[in-house]
N, C-alpha and C. Protein backbone atom coordinates (compact mmCIF):
# COMPACT_ATOMS: atom_id res chain seq x y z
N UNK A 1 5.57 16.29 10.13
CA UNK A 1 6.62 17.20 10.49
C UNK A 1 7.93 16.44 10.45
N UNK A 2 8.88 17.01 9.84
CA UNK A 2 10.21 16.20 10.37
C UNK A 2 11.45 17.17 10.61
N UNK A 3 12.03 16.32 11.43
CA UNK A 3 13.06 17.39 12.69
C UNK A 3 14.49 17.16 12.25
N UNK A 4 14.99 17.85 11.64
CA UNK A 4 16.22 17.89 11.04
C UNK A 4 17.24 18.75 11.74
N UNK A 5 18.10 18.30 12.66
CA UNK A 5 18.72 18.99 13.59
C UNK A 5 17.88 20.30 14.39
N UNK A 6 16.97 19.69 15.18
CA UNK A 6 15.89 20.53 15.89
C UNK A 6 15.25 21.23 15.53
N UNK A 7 15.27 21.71 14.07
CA UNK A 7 14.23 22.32 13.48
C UNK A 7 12.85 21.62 12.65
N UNK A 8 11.76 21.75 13.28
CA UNK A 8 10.84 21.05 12.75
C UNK A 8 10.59 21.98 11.29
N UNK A 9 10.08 21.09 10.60
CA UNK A 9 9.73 21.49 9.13
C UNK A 9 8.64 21.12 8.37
N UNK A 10 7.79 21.36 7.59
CA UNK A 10 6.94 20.52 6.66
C UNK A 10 6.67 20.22 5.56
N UNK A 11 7.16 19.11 4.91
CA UNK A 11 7.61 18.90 2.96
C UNK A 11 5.55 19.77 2.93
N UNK A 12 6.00 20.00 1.43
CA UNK A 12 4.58 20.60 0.75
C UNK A 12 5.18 20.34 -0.34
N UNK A 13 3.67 19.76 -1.25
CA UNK A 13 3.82 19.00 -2.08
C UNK A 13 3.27 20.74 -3.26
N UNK A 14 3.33 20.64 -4.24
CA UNK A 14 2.52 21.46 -5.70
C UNK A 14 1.27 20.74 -6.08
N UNK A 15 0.38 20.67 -6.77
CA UNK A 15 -0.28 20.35 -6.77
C UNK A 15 -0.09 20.77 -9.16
N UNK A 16 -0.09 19.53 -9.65
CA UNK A 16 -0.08 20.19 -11.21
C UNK A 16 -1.61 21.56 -11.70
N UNK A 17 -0.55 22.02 -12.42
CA UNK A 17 -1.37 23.64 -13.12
C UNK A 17 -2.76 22.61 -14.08
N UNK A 18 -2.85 21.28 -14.52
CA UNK A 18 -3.68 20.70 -14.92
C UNK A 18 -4.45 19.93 -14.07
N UNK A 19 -3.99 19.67 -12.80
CA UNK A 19 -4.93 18.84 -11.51
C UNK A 19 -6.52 19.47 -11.69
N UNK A 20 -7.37 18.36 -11.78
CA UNK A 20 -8.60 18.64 -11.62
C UNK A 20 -9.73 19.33 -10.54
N UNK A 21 -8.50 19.01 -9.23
CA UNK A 21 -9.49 19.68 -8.15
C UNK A 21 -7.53 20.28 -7.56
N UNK A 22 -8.01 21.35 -7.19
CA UNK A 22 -7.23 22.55 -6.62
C UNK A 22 -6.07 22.74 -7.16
N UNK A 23 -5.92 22.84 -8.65
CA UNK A 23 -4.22 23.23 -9.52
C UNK A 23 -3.97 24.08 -9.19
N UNK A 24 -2.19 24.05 -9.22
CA UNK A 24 -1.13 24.65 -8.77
C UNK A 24 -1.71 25.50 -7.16
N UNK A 25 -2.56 24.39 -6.46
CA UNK A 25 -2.15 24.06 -4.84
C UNK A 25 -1.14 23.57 -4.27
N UNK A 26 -0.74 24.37 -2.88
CA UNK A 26 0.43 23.84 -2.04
C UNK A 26 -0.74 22.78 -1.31
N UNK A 27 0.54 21.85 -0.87
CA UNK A 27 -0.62 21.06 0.34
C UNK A 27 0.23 19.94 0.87
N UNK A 28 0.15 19.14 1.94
CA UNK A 28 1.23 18.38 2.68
C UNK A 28 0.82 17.18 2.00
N UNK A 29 2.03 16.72 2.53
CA UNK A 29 1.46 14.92 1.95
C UNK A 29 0.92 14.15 2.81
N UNK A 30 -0.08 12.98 2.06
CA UNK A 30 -1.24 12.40 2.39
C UNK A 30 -1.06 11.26 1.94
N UNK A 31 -1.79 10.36 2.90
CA UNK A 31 -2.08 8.82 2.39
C UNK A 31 -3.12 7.96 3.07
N UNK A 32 -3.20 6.88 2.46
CA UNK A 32 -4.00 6.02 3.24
C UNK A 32 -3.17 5.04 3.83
N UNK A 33 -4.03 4.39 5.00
CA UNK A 33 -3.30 2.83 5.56
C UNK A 33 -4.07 1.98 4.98
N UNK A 34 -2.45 1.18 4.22
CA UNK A 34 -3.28 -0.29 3.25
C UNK A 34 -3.22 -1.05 4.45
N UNK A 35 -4.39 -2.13 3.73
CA UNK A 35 -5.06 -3.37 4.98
C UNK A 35 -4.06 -4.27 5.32
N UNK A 36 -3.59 -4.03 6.49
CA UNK A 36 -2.56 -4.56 7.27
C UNK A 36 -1.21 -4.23 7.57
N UNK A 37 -1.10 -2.70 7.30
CA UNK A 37 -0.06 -2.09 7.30
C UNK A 37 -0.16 -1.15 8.77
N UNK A 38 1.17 -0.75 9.45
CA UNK A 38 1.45 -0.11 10.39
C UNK A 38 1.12 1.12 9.92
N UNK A 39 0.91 2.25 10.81
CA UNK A 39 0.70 4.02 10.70
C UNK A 39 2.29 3.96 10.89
N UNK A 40 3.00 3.24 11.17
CA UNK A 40 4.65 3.70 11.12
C UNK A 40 5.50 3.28 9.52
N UNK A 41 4.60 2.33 9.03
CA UNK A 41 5.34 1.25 8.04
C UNK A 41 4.55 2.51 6.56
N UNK A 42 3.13 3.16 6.93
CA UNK A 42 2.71 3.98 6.29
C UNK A 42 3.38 5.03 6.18
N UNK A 43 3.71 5.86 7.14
CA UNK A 43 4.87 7.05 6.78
C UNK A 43 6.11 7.01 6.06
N UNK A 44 6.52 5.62 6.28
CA UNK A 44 7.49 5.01 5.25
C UNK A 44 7.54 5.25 3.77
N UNK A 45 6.47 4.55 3.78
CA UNK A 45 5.61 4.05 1.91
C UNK A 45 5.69 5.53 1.59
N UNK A 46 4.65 6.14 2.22
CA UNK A 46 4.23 7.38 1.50
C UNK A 46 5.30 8.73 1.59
N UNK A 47 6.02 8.46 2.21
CA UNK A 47 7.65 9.36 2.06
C UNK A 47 7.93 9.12 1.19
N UNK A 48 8.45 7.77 0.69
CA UNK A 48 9.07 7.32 -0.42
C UNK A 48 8.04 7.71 -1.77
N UNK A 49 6.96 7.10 -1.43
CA UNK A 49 5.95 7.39 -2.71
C UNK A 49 6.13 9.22 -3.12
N UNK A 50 5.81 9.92 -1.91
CA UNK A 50 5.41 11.22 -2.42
C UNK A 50 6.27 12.45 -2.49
N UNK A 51 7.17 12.03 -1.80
CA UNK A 51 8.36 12.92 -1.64
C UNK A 51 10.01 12.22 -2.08
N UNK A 52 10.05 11.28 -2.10
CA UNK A 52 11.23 10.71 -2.48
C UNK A 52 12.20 10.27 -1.69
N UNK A 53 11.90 10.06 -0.53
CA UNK A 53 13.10 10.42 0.71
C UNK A 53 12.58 9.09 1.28
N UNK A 54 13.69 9.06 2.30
CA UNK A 54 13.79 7.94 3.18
C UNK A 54 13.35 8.58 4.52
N UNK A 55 12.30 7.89 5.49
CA UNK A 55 12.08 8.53 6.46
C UNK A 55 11.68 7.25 7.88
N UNK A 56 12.18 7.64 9.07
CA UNK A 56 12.65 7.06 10.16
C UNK A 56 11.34 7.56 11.19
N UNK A 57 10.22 7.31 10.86
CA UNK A 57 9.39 8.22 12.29
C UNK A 57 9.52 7.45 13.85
N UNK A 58 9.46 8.65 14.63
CA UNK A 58 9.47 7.96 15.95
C UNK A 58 7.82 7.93 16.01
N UNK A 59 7.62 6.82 16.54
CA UNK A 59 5.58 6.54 16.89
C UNK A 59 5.53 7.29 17.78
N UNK A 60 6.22 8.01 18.91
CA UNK A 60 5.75 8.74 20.07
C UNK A 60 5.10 9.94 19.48
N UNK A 61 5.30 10.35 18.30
CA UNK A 61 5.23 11.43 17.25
C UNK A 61 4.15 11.39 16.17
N UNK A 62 3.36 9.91 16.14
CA UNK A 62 2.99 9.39 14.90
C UNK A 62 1.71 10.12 15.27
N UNK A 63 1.21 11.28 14.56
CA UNK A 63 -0.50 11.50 15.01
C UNK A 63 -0.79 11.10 13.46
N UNK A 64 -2.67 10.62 13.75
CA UNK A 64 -3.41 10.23 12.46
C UNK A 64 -4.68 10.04 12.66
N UNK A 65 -5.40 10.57 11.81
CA UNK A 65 -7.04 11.03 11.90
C UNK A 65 -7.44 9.84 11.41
């Protein structure tokens, strides 16, 4: 989720009309934690990786399965 002047929001990614499993699916973005990386230093990476943006999470906020 990210809170852009108090409104929470949620990027959703497309999914390509040629993707092998669920084309032209909506769906949030996803990642893994590489070996030895923070769940904070991860929201980082994978902002940048999947959405393009620069992103600041607060950990009080950080949930992860």
């Amino acid at each position: 989720m990210i809170c852009h002047s108090m409104v929470p929001t949620f990027p959703q990614l497309r999914r390509a009309p040629t993707s092998k499993i669920f084309a032209g699916h909506w769906h949030l973005p996803t990642g893994k934690i590489e070996e030895g990386e923070s769940p904070r230093n991860t929201i980082i990476r994978e902002g940048r990786e999947q959405i393009g943006t620069s992103v600041s999470p607060n950990l009080a906020t950080v949930v992860f399965i």
